[in-house]
C-alpha atoms as a PDB file:
ATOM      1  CA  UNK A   1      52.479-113.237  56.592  1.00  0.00           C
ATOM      2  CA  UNK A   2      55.822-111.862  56.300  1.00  0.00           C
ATOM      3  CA  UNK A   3      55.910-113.345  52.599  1.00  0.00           C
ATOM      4  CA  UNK A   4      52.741-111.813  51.456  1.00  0.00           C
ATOM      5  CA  UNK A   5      53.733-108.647  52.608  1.00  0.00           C
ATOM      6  CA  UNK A   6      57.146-108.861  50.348  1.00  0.00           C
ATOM      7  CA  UNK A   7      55.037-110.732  47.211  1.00  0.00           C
ATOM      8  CA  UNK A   8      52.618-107.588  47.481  1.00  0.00           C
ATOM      9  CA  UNK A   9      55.905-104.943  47.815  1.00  0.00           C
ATOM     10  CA  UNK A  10      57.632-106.524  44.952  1.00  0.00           C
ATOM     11  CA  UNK A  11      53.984-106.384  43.006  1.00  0.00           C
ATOM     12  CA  UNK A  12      54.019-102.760  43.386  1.00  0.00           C
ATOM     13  CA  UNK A  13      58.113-102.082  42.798  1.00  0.00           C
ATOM     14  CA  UNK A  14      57.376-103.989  39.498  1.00  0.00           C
ATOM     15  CA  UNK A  15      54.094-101.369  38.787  1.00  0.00           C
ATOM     16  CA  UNK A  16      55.771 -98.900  39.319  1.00  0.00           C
ATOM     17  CA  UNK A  17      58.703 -99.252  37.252  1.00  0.00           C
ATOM     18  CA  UNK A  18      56.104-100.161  34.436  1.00  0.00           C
ATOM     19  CA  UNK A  19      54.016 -96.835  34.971  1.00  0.00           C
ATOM     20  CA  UNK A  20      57.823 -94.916  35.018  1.00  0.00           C
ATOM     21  CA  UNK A  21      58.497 -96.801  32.073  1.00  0.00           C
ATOM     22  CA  UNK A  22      55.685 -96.026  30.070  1.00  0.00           C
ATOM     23  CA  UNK A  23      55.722 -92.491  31.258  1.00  0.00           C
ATOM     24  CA  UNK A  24      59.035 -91.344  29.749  1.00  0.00           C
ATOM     25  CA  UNK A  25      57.919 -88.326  28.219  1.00  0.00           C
ATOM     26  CA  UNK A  26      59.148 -85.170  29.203  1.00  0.00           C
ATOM     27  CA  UNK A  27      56.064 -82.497  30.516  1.00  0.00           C
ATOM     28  CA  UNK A  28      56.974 -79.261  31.392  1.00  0.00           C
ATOM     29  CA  UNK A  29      55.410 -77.475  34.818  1.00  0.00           C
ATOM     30  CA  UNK A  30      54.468 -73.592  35.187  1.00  0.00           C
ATOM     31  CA  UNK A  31      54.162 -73.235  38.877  1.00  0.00           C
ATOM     32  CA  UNK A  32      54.479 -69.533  38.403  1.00  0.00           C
ATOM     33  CA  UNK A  33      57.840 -69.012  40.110  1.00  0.00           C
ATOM     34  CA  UNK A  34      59.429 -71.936  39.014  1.00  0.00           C
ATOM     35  CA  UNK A  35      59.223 -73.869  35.109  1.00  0.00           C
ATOM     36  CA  UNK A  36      59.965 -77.560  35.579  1.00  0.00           C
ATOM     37  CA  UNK A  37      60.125 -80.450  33.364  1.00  0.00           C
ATOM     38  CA  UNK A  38      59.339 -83.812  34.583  1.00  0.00           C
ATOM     39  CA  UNK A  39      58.572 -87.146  33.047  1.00  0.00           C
ATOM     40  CA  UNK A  40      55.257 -87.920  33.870  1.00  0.00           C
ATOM     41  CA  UNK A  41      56.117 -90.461  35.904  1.00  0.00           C
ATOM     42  CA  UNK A  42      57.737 -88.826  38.090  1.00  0.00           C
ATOM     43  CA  UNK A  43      55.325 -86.112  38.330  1.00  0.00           C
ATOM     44  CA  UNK A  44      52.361 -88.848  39.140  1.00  0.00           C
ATOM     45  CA  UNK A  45      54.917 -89.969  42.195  1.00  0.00           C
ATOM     46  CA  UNK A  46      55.292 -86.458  43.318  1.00  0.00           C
ATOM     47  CA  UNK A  47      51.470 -85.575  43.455  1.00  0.00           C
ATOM     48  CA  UNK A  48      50.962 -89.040  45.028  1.00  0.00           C
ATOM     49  CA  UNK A  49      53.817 -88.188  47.750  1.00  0.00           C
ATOM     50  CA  UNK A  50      52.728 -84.398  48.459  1.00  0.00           C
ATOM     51  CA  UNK A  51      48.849 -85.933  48.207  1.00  0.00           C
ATOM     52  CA  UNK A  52      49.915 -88.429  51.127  1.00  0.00           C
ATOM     53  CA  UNK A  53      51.990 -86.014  53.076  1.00  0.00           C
ATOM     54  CA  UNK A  54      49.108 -83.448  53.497  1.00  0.00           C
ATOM     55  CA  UNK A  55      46.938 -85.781  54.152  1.00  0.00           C
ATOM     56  CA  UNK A  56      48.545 -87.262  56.893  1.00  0.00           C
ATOM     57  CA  UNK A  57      49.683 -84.009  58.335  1.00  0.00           C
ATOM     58  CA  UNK A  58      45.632 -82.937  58.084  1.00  0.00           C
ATOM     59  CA  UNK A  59      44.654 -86.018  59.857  1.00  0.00           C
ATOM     60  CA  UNK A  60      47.784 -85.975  62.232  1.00  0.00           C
ATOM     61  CA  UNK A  61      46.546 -81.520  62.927  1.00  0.00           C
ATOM     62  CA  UNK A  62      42.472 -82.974  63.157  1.00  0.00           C
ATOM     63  CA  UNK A  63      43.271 -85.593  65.755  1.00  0.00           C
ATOM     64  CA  UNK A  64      45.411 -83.200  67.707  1.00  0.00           C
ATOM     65  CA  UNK A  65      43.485 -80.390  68.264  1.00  0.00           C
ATOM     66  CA  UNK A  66      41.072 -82.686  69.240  1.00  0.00           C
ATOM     67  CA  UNK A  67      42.842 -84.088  72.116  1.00  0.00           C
ATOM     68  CA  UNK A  68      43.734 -80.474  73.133  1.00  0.00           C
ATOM     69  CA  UNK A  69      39.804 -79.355  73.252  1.00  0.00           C
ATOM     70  CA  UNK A  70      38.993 -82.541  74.952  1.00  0.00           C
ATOM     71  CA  UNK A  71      41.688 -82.048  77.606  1.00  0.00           C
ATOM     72  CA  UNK A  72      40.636 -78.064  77.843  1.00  0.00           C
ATOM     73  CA  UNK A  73      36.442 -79.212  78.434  1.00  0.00           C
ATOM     74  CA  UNK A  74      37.572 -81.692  80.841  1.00  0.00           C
ATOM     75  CA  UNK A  75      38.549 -79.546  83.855  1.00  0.00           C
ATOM     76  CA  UNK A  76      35.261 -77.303  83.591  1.00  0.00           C
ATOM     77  CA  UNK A  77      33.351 -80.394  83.687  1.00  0.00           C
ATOM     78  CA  UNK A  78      33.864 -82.051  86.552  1.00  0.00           C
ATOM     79  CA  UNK A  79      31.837 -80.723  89.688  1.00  0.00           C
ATOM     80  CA  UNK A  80      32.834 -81.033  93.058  1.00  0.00           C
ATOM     81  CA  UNK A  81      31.217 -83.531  95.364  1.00  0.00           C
ATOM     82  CA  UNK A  82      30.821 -84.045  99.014  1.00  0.00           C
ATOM     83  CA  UNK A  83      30.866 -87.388 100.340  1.00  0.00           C
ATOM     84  CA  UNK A  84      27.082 -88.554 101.534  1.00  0.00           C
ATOM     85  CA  UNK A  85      27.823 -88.742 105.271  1.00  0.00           C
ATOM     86  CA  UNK A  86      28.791 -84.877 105.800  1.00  0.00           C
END
């Protein structure tokens, strides 16, 4: 297993130093307060990483306020019961 996991790393290592390779040119960024120029390359990563860090953090916020309504509904809905004998 372990070597399948390290053939598939090294498969995308060698991608991506194709796609950075290929992607040399320079492209230049207005983001309004800032001017940047990237290679493309380097700008795909960067989307890709702030794509995959939002996303997490959305799922990560979702699943989490989730838990805290769940643990808020639980108190109101459990009654009070009296055993049958009293």
């Amino acid at each position: 297993m372990r070597l399948i996991v390290t053939l598939i790393l090294l498969l995308f290592i060698a991608a991506g130093i194709a796609l950075g390779a290929l992607n040399a040119d320079l492209v230049g960024y207005d983001l309004g307060f800032a001017h940047m120029e990237l290679p493309k390359g380097a700008a795909l990563l960067l989307a890709l990483v702030i794509g995959w860090l939002l996303g997490g953090l959305t799922a990560w916020l979702g699943v989490s306020f989730g838990h805290r309504r769940q643990r808020r509904q639980k108190p109101a809905g459990k009654t009070k019961t009296t055993p049958a004998g009293a």
